[in-house]
Protein backbone atom coordinates (compact mmCIF):
# COMPACT_ATOMS: atom_id res chain seq x y z
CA UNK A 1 -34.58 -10.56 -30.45
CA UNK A 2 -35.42 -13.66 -28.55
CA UNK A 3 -34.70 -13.58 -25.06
CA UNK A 4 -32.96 -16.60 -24.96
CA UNK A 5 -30.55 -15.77 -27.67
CA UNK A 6 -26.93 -17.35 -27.11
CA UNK A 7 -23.70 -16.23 -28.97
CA UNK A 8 -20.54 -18.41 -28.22
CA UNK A 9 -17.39 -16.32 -29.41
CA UNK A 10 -14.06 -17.77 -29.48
CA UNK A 11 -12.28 -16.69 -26.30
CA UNK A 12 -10.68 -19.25 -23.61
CA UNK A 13 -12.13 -18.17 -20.19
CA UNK A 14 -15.55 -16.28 -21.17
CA UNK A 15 -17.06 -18.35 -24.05
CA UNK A 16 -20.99 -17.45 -23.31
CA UNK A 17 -22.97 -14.38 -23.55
CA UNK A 18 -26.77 -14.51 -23.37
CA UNK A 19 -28.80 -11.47 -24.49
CA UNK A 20 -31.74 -10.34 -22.85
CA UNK A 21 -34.54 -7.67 -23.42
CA UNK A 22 -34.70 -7.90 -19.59
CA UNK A 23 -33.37 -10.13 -17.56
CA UNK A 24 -33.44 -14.23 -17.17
CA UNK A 25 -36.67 -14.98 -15.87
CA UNK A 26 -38.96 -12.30 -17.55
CA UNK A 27 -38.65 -10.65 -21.90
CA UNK A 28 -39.90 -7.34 -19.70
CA UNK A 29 -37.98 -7.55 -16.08
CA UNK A 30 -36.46 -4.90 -14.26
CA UNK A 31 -33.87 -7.52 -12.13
CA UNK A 32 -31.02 -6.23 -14.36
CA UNK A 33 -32.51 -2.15 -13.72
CA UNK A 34 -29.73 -0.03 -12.66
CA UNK A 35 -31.94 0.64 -9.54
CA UNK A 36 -32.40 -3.11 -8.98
CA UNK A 37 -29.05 -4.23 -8.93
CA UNK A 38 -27.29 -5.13 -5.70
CA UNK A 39 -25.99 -1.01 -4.30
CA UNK A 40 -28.35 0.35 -6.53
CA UNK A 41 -31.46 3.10 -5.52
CA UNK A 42 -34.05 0.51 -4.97
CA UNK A 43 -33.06 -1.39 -1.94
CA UNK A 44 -36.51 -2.67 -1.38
CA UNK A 45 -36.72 -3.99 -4.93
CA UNK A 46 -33.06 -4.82 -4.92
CA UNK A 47 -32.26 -8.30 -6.93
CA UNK A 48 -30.50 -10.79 -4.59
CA UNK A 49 -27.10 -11.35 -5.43
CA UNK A 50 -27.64 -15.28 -5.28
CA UNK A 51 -29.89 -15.45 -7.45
CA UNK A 52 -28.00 -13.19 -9.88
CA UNK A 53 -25.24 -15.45 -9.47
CA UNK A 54 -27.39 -18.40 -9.77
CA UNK A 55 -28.36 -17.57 -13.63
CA UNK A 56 -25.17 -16.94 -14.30
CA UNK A 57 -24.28 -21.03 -13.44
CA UNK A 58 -27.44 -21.86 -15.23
CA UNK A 59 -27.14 -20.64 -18.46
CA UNK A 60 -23.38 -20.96 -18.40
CA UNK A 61 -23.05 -17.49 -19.21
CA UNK A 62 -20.40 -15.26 -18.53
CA UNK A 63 -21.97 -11.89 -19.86
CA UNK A 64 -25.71 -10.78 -19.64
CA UNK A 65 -26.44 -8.16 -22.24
CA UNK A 66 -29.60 -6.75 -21.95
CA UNK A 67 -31.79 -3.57 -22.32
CA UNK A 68 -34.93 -2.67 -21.63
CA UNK A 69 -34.95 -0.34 -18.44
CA UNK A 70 -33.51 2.76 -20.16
CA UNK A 71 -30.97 3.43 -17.33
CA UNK A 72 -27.22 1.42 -18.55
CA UNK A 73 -25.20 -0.41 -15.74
CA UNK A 74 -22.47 -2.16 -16.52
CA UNK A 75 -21.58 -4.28 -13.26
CA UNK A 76 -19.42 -6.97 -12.02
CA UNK A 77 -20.15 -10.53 -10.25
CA UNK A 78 -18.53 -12.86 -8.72
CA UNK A 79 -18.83 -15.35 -12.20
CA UNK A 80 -20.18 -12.63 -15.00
CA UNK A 81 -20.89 -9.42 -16.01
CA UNK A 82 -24.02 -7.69 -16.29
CA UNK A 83 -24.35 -5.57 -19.01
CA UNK A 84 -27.42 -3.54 -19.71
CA UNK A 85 -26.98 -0.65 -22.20
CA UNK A 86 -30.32 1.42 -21.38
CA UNK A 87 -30.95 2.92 -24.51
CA UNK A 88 -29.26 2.75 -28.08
CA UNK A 89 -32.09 5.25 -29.34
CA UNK A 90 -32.62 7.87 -26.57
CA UNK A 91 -30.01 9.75 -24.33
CA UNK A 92 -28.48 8.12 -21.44
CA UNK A 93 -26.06 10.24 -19.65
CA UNK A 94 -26.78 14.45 -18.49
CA UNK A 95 -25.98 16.37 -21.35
CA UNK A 96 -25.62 13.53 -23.72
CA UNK A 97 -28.34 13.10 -26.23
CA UNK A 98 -26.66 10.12 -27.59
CA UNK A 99 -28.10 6.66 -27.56
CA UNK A 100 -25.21 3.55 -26.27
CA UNK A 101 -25.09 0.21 -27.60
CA UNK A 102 -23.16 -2.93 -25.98
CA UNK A 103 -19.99 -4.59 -27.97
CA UNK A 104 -18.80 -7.78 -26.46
CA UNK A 105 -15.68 -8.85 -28.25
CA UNK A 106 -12.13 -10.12 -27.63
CA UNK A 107 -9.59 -8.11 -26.06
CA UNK A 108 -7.36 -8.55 -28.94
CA UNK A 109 -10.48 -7.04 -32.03
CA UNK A 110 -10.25 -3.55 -33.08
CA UNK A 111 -13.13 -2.00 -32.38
CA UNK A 112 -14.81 -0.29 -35.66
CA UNK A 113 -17.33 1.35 -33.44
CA UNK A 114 -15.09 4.10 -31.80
CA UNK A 115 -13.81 4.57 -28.06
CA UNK A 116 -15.93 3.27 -25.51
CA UNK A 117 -17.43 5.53 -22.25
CA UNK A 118 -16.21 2.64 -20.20
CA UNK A 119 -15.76 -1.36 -20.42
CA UNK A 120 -14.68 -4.21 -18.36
CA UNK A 121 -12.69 -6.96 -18.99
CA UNK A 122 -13.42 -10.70 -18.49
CA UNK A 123 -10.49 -13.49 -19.64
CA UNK A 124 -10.32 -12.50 -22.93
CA UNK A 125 -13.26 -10.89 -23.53
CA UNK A 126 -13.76 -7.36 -23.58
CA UNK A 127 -17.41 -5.80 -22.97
CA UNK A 128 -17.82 -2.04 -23.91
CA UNK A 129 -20.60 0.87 -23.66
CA UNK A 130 -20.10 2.78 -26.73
CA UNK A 131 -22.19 5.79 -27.76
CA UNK A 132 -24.03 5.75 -30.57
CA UNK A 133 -24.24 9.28 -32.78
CA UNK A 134 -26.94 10.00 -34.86
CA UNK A 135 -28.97 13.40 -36.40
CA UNK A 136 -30.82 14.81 -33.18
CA UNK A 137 -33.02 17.17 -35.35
CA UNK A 138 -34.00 14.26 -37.70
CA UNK A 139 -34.79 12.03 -34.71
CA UNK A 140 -36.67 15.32 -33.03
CA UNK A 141 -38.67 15.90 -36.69
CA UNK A 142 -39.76 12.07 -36.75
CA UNK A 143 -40.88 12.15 -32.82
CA UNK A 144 -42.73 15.33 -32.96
CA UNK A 145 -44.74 14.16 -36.43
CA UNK A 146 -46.15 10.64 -34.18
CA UNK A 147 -46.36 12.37 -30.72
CA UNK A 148 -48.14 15.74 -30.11
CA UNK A 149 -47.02 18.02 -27.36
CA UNK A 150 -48.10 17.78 -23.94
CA UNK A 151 -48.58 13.90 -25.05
CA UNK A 152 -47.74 11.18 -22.70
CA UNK A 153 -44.63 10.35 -25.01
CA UNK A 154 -43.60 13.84 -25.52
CA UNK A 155 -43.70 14.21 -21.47
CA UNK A 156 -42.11 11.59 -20.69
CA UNK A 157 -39.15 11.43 -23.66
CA UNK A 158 -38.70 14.57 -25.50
CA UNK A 159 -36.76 16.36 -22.97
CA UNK A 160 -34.64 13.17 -22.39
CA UNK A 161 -34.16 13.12 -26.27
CA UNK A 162 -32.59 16.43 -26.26
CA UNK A 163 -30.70 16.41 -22.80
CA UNK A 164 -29.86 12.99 -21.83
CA UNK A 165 -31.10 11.75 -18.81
CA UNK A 166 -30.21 14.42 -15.98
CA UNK A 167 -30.03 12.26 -13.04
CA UNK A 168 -27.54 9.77 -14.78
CA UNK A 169 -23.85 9.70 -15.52
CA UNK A 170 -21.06 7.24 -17.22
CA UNK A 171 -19.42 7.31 -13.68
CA UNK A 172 -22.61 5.75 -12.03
CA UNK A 173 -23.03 3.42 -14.74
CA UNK A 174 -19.49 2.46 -14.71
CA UNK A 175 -20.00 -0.48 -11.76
CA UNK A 176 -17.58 -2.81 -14.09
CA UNK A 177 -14.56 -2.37 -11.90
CA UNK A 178 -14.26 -3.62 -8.41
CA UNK A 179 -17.15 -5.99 -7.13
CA UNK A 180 -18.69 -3.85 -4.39
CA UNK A 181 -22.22 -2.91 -4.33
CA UNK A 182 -21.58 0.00 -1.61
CA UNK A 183 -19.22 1.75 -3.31
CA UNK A 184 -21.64 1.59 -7.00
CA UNK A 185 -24.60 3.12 -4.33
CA UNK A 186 -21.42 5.91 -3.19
CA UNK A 187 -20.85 6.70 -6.98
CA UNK A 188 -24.87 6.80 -7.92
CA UNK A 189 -25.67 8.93 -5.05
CA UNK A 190 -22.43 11.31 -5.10
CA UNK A 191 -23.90 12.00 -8.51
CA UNK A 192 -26.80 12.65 -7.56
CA UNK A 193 -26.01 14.57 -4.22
CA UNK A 194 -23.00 16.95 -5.02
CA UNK A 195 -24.66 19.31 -7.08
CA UNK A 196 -27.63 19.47 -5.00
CA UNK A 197 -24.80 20.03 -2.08
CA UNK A 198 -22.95 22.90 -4.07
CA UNK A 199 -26.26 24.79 -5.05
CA UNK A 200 -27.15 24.45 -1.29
CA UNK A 201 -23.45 26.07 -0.14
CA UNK A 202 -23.62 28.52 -2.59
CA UNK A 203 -27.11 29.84 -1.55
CA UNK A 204 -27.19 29.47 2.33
CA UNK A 205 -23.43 29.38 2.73
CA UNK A 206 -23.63 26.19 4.98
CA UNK A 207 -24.91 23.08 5.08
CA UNK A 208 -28.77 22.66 5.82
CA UNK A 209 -29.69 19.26 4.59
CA UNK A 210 -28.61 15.77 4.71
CA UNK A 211 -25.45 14.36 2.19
CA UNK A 212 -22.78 14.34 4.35
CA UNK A 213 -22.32 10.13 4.45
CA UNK A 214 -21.87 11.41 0.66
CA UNK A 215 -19.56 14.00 0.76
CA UNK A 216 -17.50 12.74 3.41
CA UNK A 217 -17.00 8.78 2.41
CA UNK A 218 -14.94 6.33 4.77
CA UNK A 219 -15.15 2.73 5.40
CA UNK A 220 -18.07 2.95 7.76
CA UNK A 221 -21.75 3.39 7.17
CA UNK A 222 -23.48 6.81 8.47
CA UNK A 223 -25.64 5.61 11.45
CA UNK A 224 -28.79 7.24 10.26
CA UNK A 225 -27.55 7.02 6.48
CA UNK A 226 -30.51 5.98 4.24
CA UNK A 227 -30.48 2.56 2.12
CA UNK A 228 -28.35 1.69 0.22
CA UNK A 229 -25.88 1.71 2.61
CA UNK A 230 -22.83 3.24 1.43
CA UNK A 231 -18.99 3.00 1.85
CA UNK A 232 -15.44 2.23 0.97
CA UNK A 233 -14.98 -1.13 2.17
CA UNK A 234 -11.31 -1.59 0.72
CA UNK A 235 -8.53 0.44 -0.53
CA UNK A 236 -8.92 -0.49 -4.17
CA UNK A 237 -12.85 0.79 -3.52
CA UNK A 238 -11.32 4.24 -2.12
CA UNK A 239 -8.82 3.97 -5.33
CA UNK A 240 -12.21 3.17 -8.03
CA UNK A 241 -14.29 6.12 -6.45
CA UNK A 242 -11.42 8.52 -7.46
CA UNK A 243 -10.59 6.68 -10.51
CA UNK A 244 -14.47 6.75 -12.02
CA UNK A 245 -16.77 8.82 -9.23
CA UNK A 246 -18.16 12.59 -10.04
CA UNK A 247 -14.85 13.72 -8.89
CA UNK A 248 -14.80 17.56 -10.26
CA UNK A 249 -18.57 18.09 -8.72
CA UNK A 250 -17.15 15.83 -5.35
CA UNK A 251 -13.96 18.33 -5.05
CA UNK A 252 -15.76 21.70 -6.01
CA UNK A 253 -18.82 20.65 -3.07
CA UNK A 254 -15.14 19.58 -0.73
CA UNK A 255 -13.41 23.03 -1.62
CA UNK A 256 -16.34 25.20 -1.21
CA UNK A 257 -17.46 23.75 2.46
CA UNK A 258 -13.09 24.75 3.07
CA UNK A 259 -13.51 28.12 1.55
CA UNK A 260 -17.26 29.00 3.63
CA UNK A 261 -16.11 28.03 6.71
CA UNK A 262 -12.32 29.60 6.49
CA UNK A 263 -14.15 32.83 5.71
CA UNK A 264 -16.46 32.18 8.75
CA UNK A 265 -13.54 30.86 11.34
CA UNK A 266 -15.55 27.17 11.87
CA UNK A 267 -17.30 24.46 9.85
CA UNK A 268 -20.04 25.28 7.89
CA UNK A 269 -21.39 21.70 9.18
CA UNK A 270 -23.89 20.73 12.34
CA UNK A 271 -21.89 19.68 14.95
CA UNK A 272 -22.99 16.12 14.42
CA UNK A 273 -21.11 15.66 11.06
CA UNK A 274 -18.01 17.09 13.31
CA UNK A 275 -17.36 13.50 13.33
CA UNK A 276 -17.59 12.23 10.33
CA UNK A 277 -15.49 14.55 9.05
CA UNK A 278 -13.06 13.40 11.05
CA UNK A 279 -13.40 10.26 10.59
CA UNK A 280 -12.96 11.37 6.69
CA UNK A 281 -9.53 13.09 7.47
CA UNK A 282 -8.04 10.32 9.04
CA UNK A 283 -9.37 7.94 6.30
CA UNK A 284 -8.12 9.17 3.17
CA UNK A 285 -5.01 10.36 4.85
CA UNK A 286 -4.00 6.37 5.11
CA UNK A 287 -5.03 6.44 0.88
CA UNK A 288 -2.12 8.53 -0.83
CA UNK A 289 -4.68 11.12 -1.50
CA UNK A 290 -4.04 13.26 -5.14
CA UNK A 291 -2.97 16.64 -4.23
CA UNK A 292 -6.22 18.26 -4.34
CA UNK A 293 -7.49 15.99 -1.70
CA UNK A 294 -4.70 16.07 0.70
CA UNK A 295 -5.43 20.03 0.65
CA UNK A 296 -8.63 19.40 1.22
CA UNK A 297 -7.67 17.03 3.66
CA UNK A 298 -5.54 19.64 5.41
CA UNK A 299 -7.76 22.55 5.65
CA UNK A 300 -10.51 20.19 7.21
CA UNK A 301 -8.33 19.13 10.04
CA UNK A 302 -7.61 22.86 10.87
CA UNK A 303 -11.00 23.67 10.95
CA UNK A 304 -12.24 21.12 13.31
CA UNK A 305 -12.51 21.70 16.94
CA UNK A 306 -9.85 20.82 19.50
CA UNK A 307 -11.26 19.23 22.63
């Protein structure tokens, strides 16, 4: 497909979407990568957000669908939507070998595709990530017969073929909601962090490494936090991380430091995230927590120390 290709569909406020392999400026460009996107895991290859915003004006474009970079982000702008679908051939999720394909359409056209993993609306227009099913032996049976084992292919996509890609989720993906590049960088490393958190609890029975900017979110950065910067900056962010963040891994890692340091009389946690956690507490307790997180909320604040 060209790179320039243009559709015009019939809608009153979003009448342009331009499809990409990559991105505006190059067929094979990684500005529209997951990573690369304003809060993603590449801050020193981040893409500015002007001149995101800049294509966007030129090519009078509402929506840019693209692929290319294997990783799908679906992400909001101030004047457009970015939406790159990673894969439709190869898994794109842990634990979902199932490729995903982009459907831009009105809001009012039943889809014939089948429910999306998420979407985002613009005007009228309606942009969705929908999974694609196919035969997973038949696609293993035609990979192995080109690419021999141990091959640089079979390395580098087999395992993703049958598994999905392990360090990605639908929630991290999902940046189509409110336009805030800290709280996408909270979701992808939450997902990332929590079950590296909960393995860690469960084998030392405290905490030895570094996620707690992660674990304990607020609207303030952790001082020695690593780029991307992350945090809540408003309460419809707070409201989006619960909405579409790793929420049962989040609350099992939240429940487990509470149970550990019950059963040990004091936090699990150095005395230097003493503060962030209550910092946390007194955050979320402004939010109309669910009811999981107000206990949670709770049994931190009697397990912190009184001066």
């Amino acid at each position: 497909m060209r790179r320039d290709r243009e559709t015009r569909i019939d809608w009153r406020e979003a009448q342009t979407t331009h499809k990409n392999t990559g991105d505006p400026a190059c067929a094979n460009g990684w500005a529209f990568d997951a990573a690369h996107l304003p809060g993603g895991s590449r801050p020193d290859h981040a893409t500015d957000v002007t001149k995101i915003e800049r294509w966007f004006a030129e090519a009078r474009a509402d929506v840019f669908a693209c692929a290319h970079t294997c990783r799908p982000v679906l992400q909001r702008f101030g004047n457009g939507l970015v939406a790159n679908n990673g894969a439709a051939g190869l898994g794109n999720f842990r634990g979902d070998p199932r490729g995903l394909v982009t459907r831009v359409a009105c809001t009012d056209v039943t889809s014939a595709l089948g429910a999306p993993l998420y979407s985002a609306d613009l005007g009228r227009a309606r942009v969705e990530a929908v999974p694609m099913d196919f035969d997973l032996n038949e696609a293993l049976a035609a990979f192995d017969a080109v690419w021999a084992p141990g091959s640089a292919a079979a390395v580098s996509y087999r395992e993703r073929l049958v598994h999905g890609d392990s360090g990605w989720s639908a929630a991290a993906a999902n940046r189509g909601g409110v336009s805030c590049p800290h709280l996408h960088a909270l979701v992808e490393r939450q997902t990332i962090m929590m079950p590296r958190a909960i393995a860690e609890l469960e084998a030392h029975g405290e905490k030895r490494s570094h996620w707690a900017w992660w674990a304990f979110p607020t609207d303030m950065y952790g001082n020695s936090e690593p780029l991307p910067k992350t945090k809540l900056s408003s309460p419809a962010a707070a409201a989006e991380l619960l909405a579409r963040g790793p929420v049962t891994e989040w609350r099992k890692a939240l429940e487990l430091i509470c149970e550990l340091s019950e059963a040990k009389g004091q936090l699990v946690l150095p005395a230097a995230d003493h503060g962030r956690v209550a910092s946390f507490v007194a955050f979320w307790k402004r939010r109309a927590p669910p009811d999981w997180l107000a206990a949670v909320l709770r049994r931190l604040d009697a397990l912190l120390p009184r001066k």
